[in-house]
C-alpha atoms as a PDB file:
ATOM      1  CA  UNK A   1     -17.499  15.716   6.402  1.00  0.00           C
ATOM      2  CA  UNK A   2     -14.921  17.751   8.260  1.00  0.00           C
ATOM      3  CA  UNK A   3     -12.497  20.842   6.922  1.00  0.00           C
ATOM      4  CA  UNK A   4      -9.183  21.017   9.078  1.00  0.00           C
ATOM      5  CA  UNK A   5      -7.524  24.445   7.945  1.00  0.00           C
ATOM      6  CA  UNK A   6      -9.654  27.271   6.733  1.00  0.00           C
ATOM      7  CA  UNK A   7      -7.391  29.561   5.293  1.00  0.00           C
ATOM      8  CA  UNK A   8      -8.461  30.854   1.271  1.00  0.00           C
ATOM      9  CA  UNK A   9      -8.466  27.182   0.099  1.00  0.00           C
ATOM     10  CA  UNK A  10     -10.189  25.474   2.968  1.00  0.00           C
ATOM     11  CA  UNK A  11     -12.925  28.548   2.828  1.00  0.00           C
ATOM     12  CA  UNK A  12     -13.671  27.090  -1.221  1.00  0.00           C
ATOM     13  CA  UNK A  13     -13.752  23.360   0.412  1.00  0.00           C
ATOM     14  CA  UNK A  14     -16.252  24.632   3.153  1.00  0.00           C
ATOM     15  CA  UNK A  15     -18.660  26.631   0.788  1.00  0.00           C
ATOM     16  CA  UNK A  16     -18.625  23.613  -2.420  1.00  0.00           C
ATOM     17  CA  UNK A  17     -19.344  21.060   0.476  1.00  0.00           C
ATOM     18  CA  UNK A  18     -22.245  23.148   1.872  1.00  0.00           C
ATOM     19  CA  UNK A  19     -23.740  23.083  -1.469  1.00  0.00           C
ATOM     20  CA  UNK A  20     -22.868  19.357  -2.350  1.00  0.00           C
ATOM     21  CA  UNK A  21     -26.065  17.320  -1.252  1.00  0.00           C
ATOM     22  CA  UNK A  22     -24.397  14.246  -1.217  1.00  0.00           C
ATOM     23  CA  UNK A  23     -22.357  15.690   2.202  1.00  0.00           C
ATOM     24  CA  UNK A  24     -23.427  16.661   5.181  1.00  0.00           C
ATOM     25  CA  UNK A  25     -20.663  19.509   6.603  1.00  0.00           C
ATOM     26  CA  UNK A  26     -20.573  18.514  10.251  1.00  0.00           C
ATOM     27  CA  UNK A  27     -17.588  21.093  11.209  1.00  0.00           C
ATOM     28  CA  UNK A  28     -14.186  23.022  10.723  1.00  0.00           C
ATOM     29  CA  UNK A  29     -11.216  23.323  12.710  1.00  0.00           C
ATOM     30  CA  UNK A  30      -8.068  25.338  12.518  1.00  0.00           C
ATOM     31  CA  UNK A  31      -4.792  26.286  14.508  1.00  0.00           C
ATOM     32  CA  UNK A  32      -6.079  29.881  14.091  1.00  0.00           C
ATOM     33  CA  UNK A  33      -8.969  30.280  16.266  1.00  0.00           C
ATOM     34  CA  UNK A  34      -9.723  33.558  15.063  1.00  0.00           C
ATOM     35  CA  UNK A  35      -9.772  32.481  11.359  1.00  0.00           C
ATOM     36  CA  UNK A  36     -11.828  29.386  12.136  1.00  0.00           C
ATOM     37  CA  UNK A  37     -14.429  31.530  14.183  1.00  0.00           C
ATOM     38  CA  UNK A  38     -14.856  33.847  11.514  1.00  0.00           C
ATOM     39  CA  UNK A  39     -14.871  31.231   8.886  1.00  0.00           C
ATOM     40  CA  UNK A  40     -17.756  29.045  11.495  1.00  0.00           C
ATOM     41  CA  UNK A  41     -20.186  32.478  11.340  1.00  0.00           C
ATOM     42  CA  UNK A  42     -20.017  32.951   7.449  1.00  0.00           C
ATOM     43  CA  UNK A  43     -21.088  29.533   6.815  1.00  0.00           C
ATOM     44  CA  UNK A  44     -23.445  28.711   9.702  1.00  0.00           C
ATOM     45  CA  UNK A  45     -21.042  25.634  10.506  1.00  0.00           C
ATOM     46  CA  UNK A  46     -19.613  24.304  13.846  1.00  0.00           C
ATOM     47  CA  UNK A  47     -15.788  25.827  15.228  1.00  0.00           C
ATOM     48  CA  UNK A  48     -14.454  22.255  17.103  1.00  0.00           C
ATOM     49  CA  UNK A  49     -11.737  23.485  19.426  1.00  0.00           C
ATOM     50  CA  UNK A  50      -9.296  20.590  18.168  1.00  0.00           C
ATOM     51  CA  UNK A  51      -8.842  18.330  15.704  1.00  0.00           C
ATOM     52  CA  UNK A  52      -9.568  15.287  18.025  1.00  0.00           C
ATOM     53  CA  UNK A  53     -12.850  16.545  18.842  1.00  0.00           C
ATOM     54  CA  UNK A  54     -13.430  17.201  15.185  1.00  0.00           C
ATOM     55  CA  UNK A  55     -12.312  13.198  13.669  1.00  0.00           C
ATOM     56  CA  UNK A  56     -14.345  11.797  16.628  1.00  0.00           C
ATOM     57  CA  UNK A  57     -17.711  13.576  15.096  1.00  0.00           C
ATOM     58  CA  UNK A  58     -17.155  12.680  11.070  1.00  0.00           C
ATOM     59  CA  UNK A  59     -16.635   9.894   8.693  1.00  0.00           C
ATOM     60  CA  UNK A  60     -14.020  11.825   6.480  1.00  0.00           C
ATOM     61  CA  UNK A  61     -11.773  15.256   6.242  1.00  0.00           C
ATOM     62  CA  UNK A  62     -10.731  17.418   3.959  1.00  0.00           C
ATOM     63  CA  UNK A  63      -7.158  18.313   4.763  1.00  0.00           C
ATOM     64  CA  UNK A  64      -6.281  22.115   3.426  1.00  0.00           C
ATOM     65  CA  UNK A  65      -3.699  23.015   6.069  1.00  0.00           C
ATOM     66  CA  UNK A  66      -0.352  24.479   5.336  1.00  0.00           C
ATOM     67  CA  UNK A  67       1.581  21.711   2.948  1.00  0.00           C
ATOM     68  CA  UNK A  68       3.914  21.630   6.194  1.00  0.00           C
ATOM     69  CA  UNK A  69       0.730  20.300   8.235  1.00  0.00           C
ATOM     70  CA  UNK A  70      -0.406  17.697   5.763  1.00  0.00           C
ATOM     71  CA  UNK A  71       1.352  14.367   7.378  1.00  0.00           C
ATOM     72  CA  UNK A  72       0.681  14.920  10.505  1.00  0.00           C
ATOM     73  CA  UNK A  73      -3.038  16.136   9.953  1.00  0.00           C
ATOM     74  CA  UNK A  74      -3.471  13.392   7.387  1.00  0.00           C
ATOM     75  CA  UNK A  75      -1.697  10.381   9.742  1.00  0.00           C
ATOM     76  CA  UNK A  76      -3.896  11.460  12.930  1.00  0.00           C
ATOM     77  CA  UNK A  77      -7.309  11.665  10.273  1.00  0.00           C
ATOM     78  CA  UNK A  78      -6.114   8.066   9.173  1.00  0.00           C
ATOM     79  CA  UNK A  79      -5.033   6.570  12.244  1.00  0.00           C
ATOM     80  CA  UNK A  80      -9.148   7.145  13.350  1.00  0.00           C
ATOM     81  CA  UNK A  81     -10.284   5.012  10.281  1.00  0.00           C
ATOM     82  CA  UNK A  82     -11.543   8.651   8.308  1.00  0.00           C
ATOM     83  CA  UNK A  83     -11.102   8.784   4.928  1.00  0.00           C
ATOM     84  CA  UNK A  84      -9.219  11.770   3.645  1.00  0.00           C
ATOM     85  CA  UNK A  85      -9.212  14.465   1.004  1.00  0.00           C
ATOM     86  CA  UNK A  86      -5.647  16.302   1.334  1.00  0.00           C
ATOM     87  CA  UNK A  87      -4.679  18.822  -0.717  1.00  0.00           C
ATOM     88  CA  UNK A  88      -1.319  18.889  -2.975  1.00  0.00           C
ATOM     89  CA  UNK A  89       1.430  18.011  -2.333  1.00  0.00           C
ATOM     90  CA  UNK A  90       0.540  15.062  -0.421  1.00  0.00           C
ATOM     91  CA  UNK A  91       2.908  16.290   2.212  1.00  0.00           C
ATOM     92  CA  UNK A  92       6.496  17.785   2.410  1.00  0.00           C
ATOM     93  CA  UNK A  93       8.442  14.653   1.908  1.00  0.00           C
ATOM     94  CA  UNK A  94       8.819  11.446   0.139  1.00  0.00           C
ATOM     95  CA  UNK A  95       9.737   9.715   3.600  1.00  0.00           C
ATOM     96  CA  UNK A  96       6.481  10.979   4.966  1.00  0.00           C
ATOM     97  CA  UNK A  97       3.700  10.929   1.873  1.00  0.00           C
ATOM     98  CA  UNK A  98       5.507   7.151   1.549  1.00  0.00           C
ATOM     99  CA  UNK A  99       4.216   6.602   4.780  1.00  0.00           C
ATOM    100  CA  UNK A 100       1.029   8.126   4.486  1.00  0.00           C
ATOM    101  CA  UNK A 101       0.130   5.586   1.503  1.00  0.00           C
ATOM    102  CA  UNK A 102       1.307   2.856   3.692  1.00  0.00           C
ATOM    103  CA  UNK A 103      -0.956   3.609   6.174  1.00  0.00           C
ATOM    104  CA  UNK A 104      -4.010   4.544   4.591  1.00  0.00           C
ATOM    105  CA  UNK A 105      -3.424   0.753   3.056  1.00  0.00           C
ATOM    106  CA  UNK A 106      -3.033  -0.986   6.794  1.00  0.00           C
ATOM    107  CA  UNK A 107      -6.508   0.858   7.668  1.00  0.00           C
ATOM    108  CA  UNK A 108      -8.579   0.088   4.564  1.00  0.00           C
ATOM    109  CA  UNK A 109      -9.253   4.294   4.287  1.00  0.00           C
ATOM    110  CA  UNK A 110      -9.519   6.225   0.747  1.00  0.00           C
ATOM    111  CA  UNK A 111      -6.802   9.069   0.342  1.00  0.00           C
ATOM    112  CA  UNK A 112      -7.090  11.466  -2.384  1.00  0.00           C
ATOM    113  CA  UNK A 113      -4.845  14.344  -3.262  1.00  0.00           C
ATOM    114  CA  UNK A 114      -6.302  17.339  -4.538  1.00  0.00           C
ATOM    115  CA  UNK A 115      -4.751  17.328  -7.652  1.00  0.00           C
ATOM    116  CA  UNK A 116      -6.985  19.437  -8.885  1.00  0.00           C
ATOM    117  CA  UNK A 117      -6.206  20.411 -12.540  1.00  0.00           C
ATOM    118  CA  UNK A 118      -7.312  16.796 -13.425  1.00  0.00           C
ATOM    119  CA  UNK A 119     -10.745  18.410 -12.993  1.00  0.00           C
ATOM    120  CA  UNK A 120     -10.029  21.531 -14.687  1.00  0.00           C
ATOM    121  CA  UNK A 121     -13.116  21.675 -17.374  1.00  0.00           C
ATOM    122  CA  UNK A 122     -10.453  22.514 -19.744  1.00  0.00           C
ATOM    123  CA  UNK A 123      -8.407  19.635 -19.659  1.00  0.00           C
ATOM    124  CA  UNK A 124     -11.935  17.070 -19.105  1.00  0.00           C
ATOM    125  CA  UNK A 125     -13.067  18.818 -22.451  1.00  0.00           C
ATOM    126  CA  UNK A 126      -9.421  17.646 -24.153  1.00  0.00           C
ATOM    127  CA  UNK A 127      -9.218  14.343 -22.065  1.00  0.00           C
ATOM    128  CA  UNK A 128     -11.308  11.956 -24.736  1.00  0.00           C
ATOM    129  CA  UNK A 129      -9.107  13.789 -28.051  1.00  0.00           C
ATOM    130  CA  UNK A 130      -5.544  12.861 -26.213  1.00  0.00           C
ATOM    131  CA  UNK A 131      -5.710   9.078 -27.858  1.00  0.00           C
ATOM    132  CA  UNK A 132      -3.269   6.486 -27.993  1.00  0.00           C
ATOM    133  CA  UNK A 133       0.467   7.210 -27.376  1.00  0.00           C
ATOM    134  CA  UNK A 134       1.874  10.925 -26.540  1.00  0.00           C
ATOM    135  CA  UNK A 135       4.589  12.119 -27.851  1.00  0.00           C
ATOM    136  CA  UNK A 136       5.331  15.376 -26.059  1.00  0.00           C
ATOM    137  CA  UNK A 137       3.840  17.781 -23.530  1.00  0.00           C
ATOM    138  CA  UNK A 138       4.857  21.396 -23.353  1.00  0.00           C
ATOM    139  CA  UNK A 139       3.720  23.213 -19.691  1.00  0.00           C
ATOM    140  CA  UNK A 140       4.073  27.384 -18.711  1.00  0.00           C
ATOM    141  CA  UNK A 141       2.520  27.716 -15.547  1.00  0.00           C
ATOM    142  CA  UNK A 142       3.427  30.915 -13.955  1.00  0.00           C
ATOM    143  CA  UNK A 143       1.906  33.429 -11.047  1.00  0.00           C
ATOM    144  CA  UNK A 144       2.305  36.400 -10.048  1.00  0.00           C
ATOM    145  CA  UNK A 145       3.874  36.467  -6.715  1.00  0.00           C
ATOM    146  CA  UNK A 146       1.810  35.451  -3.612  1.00  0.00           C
ATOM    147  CA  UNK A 147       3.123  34.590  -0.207  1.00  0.00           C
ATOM    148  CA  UNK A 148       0.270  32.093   0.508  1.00  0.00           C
ATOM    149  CA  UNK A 149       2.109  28.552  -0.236  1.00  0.00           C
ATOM    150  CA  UNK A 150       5.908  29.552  -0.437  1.00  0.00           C
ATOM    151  CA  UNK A 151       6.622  27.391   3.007  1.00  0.00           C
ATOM    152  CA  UNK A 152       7.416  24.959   0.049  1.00  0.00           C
ATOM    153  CA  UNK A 153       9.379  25.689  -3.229  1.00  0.00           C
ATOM    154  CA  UNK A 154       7.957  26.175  -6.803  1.00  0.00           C
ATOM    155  CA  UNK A 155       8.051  23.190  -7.837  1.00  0.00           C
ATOM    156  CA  UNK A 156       5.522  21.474  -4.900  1.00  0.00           C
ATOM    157  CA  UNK A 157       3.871  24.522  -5.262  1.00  0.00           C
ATOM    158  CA  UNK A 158       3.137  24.856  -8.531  1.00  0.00           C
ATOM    159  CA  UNK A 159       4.986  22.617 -11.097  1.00  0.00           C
ATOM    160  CA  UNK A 160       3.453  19.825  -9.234  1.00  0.00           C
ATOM    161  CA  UNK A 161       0.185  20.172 -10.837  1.00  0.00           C
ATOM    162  CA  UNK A 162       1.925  19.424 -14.475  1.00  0.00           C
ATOM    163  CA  UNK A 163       3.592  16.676 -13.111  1.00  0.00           C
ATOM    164  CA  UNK A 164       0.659  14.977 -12.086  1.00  0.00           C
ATOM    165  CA  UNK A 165      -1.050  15.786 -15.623  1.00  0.00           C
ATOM    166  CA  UNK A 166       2.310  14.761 -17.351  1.00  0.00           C
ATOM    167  CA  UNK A 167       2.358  11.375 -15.857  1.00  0.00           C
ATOM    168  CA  UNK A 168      -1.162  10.312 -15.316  1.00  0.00           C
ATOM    169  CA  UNK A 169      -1.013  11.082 -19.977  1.00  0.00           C
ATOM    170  CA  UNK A 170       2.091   8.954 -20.485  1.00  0.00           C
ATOM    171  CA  UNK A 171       1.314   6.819 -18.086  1.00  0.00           C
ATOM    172  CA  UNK A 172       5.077   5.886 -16.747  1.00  0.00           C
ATOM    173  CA  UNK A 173       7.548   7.755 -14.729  1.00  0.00           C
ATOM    174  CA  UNK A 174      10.511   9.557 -16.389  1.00  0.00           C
ATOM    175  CA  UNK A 175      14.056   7.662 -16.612  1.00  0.00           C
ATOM    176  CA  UNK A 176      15.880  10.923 -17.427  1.00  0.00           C
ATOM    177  CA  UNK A 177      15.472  14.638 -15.753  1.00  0.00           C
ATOM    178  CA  UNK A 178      17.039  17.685 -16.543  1.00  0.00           C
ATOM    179  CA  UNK A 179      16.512  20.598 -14.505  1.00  0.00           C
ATOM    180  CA  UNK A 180      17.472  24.339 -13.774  1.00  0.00           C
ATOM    181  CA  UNK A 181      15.899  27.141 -11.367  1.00  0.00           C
ATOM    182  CA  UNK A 182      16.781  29.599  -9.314  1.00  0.00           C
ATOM    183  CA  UNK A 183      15.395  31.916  -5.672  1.00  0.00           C
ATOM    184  CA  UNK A 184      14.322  34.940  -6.561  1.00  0.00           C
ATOM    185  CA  UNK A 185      12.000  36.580  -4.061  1.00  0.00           C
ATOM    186  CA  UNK A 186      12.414  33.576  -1.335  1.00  0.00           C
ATOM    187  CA  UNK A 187      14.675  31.121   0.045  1.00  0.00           C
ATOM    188  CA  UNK A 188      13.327  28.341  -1.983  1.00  0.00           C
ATOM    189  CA  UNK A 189      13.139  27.929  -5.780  1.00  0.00           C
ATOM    190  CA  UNK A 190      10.702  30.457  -7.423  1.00  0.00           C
ATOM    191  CA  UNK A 191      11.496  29.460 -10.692  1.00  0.00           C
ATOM    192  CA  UNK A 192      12.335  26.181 -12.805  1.00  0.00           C
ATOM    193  CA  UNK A 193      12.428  24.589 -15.774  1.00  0.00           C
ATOM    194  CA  UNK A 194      12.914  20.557 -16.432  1.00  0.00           C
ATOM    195  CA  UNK A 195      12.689  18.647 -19.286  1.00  0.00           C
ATOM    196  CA  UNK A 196      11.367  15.179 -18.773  1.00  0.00           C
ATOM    197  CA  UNK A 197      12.268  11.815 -21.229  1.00  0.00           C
ATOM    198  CA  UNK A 198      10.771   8.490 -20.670  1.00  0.00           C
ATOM    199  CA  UNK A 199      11.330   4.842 -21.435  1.00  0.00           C
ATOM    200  CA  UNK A 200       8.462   4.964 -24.090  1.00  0.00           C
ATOM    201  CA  UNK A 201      10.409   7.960 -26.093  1.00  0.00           C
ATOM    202  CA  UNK A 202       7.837  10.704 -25.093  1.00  0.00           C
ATOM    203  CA  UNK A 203       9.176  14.072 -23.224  1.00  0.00           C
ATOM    204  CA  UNK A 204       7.964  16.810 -21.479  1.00  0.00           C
ATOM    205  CA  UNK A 205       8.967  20.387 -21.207  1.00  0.00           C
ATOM    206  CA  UNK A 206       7.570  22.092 -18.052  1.00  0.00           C
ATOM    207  CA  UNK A 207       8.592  25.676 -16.719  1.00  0.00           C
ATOM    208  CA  UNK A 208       6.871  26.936 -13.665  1.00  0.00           C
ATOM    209  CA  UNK A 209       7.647  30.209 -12.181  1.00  0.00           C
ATOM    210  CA  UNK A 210       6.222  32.555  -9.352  1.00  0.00           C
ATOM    211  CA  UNK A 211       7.485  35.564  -9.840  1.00  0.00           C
ATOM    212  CA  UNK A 212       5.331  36.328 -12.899  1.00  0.00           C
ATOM    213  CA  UNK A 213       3.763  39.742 -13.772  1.00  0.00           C
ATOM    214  CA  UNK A 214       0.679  37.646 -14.775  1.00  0.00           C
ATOM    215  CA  UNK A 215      -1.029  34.655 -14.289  1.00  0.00           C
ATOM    216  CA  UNK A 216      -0.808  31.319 -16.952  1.00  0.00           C
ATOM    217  CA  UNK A 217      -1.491  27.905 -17.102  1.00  0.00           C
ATOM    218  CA  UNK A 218      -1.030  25.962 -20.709  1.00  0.00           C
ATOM    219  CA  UNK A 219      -0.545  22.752 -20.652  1.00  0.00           C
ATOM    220  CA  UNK A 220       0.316  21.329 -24.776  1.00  0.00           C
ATOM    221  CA  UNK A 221      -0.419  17.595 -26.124  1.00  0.00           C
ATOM    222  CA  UNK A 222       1.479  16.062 -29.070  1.00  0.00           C
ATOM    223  CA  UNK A 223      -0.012  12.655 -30.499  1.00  0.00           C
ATOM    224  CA  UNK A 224      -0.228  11.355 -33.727  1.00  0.00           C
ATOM    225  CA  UNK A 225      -1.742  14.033 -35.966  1.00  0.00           C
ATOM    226  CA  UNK A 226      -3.213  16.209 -33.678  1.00  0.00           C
ATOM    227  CA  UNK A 227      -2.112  18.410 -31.020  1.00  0.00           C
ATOM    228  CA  UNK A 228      -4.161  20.148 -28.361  1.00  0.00           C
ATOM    229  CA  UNK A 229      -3.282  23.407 -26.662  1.00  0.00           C
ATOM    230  CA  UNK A 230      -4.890  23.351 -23.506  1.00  0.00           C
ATOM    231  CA  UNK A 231      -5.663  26.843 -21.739  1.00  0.00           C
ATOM    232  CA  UNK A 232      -6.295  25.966 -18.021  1.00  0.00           C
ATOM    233  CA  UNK A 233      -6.804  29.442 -16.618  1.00  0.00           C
ATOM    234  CA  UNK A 234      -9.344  30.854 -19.460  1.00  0.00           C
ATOM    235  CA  UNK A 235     -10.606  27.510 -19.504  1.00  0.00           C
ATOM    236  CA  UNK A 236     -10.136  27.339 -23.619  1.00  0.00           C
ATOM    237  CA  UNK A 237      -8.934  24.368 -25.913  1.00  0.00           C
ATOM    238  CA  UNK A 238      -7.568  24.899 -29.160  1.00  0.00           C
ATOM    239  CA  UNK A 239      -6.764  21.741 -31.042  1.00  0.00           C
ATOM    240  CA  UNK A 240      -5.445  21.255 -34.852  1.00  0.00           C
ATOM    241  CA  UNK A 241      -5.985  18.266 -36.215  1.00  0.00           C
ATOM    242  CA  UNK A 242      -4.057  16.237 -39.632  1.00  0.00           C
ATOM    243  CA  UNK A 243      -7.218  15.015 -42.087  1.00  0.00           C
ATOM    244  CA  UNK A 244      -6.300  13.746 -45.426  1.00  0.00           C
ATOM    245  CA  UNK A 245      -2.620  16.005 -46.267  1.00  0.00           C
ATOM    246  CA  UNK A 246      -4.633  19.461 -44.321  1.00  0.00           C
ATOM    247  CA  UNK A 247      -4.664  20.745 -40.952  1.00  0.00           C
ATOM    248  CA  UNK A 248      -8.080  21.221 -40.059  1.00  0.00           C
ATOM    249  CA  UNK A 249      -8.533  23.115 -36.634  1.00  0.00           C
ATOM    250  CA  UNK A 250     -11.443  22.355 -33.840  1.00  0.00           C
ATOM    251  CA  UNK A 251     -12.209  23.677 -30.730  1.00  0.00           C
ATOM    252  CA  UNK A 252     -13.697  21.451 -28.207  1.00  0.00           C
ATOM    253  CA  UNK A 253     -16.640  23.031 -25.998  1.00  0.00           C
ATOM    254  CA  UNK A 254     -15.732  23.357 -22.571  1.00  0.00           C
ATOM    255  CA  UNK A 255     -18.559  22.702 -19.522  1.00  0.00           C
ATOM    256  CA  UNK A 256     -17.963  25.120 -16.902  1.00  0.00           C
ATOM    257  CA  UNK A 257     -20.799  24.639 -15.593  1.00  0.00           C
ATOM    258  CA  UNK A 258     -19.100  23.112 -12.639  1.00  0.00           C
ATOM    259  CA  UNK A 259     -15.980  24.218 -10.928  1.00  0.00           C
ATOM    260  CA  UNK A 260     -12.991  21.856 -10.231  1.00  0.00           C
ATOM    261  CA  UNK A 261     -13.381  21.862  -6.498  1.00  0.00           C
ATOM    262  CA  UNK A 262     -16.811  21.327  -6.920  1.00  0.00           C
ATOM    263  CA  UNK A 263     -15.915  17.925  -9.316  1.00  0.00           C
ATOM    264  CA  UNK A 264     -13.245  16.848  -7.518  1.00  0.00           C
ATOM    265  CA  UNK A 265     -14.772  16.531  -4.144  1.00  0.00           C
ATOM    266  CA  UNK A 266     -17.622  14.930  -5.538  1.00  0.00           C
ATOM    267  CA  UNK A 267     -15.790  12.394  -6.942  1.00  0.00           C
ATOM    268  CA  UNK A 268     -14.180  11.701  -3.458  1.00  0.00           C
ATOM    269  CA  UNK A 269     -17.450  11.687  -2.298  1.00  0.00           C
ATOM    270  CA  UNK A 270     -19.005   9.093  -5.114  1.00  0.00           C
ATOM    271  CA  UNK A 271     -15.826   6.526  -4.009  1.00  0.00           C
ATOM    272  CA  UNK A 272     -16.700   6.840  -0.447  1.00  0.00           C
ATOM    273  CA  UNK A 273     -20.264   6.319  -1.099  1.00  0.00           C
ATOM    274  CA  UNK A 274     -20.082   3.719  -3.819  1.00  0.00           C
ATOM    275  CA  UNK A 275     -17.062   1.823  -2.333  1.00  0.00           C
ATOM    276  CA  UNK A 276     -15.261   2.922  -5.368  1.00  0.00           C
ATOM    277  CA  UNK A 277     -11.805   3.654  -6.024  1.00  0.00           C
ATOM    278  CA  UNK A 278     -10.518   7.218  -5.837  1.00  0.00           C
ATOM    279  CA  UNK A 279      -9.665   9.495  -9.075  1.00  0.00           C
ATOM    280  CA  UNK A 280      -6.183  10.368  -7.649  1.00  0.00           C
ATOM    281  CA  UNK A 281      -5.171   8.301  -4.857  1.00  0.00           C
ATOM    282  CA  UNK A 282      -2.468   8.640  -2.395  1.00  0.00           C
ATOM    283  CA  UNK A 283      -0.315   6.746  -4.704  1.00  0.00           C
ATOM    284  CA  UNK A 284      -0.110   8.565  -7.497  1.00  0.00           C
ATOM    285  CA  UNK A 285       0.345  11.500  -4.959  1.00  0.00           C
ATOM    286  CA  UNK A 286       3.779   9.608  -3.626  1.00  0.00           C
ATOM    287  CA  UNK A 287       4.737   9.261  -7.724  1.00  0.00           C
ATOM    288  CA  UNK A 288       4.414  12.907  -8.057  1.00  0.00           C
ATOM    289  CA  UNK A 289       6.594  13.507  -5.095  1.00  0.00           C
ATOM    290  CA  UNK A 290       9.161  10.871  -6.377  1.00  0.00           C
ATOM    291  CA  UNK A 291       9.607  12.920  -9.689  1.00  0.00           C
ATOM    292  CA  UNK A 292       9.312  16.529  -7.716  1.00  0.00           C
ATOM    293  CA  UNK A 293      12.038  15.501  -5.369  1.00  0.00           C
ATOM    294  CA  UNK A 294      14.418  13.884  -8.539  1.00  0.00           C
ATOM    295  CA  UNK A 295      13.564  17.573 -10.217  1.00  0.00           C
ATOM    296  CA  UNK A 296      14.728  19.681  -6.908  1.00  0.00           C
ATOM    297  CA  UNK A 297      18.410  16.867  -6.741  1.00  0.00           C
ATOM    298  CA  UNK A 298      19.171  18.013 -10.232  1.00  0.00           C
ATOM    299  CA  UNK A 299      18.427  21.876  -9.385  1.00  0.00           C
ATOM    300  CA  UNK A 300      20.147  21.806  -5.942  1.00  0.00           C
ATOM    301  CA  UNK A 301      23.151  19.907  -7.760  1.00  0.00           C
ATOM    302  CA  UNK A 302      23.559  22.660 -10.733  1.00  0.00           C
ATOM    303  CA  UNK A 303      23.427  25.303  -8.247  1.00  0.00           C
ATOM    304  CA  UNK A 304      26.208  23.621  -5.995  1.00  0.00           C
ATOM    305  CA  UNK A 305      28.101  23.230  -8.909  1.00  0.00           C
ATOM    306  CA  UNK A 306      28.068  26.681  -9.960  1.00  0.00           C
ATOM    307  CA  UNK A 307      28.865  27.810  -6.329  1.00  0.00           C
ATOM    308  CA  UNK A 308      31.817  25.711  -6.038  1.00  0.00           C
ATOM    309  CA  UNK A 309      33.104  26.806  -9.676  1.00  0.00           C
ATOM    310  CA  UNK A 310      32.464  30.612  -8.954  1.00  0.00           C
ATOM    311  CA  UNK A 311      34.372  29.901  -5.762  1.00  0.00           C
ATOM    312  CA  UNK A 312      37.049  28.288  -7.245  1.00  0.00           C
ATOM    313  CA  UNK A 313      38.001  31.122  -9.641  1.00  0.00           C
END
């Protein structure tokens, strides 16, 4: 294994995978030299001065770059038969995370896109409880300001990771999205809110913002009879359950024993290893794109049309 980009998430990647026996770290590279040397001396792991030299020494990467970095990273990592771990978003554009998919088919590789709140012990503890059809799926996700990650807009940033939850539950994509948000502290959107509906009648509600005085991530499930608040930063699930006319409530355990870096690169790991099929594979990366980029239409519309109307009066 290989880590291109060692900033604070790649650093996580390169510790978990030194302490993951079923990997052998063989390197790290990164555009800054000066990170990547200091990063190399912490964790007793080879600098390679370029990328090339780095895909020509390993069998797969783990792509934590800059979202801005991710296609062309991911393409070249591809393009030498490597199979890839890149983080989310998949990249900065439907045209190119399309592409990326398409690719990683032509070459027989495994892509899988760190979606990593599908590993959250939180929402593995509630997985087996959210049966048969869902109804509706509330989401607050909100941070307190951080420049790391604004070269893309909230909703790639953040809102992405309740997208992918959303539609890996219901299973479908949505056929009607309603949107709002607004810059704040950037040029991009720091804060939105959509509502979701989908051919099978369920909806979501999801509201991401960061410009928050405090960190939260809940994530609610509605099925028949029960619903599940799911508390993805405390790692906590509160659920309530309908049993003969009462509400009885239950709170399902939570293993923490393990970290969701720590599962979710050992499950790219197992699929390598087994010939298996990745947990979240570039496709389903592409699907959360398609949705993230109908979401950011419908905001960039309602803001144009509020322009034009202010300007008209």
């Amino acid at each position: 294994m290989g880590v291109v980009g060692v900033g604070y998430l790649g650093s996580l990647h390169v510790k978990r995978l030194k302490e993951i026996s079923e990997a052998h770290l063989v390197g790290i590279y990164d555009i800054n030299r000066e990170r990547a040397r200091e990063v190399a001396y912490t964790f007793a792991v080879k600098d390679f001065p370029s990328l090339k030299s780095l895909l020509e020494s390993v069998d797969a990467v783990v792509v934590a770059a800059p979202t801005t970095a991710h296609y062309e990273i991911t393409r070249e990592a591809i393009a030498s038969g490597k199979h890839v771990f890149v983080e989310k978003p998949l990249t900065d554009s439907l045209e190119t995370a399309a592409e990326i998919v398409k690719l990683a088919r032509e070459r027989g590789v495994k892509v899988q896109v760190g979606h990593i709140e599908r590993f959250n012990p939180a929402f593995l503890s509630a997985l087996p409880f959210i049966e048969g059809r869902v109804y509706f799926i509330e989401s607050v996700r909100m941070n307190v300001y951080n420049p790391r990650g604004t070269d893309v807009d909230v909703i790639l940033d953040l809102m992405i990771h309740d997208i992918d939850l959303t539609l890996a539950l219901v299973g479908e994509e949505p056929r009607i999205v309603s949107a709002v948000g607004i810059p704040v502290i950037t040029d991009e959107i720091d804060i939105a809110n959509v509502r979701l509906e989908f051919p099978s009648g369920a909806a979501a509600n999801l509201t991401a913002s960061r410009v928050s005085l405090e960190k939260m991530r809940k994530f609610r499930v509605f099925v028949m009879d029960r619903y599940l608040s799911i508390d993805l930063y405390r790692k906590r699930v509160d659920m309530v359950q309908k049993e003969g006319g009462e509400l009885i409530p239950y709170f399902p355990p939570v293993d923490t024993s393990k970290d969701a870096i720590t599962l979710e690169l050992e499950a790219f790991l197992r699929a390598i290893l087994e010939n298996g099929d990745v947990p979240v594979p570039a496709e389903d990366g592409l699907r959360n794109m398609r949705v993230a980029s109908l979401i950011r239409e419908e905001i960039y519309r309602r803001i144009r049309r509020v322009v034009d109307e202010n300007s008209g009066t």
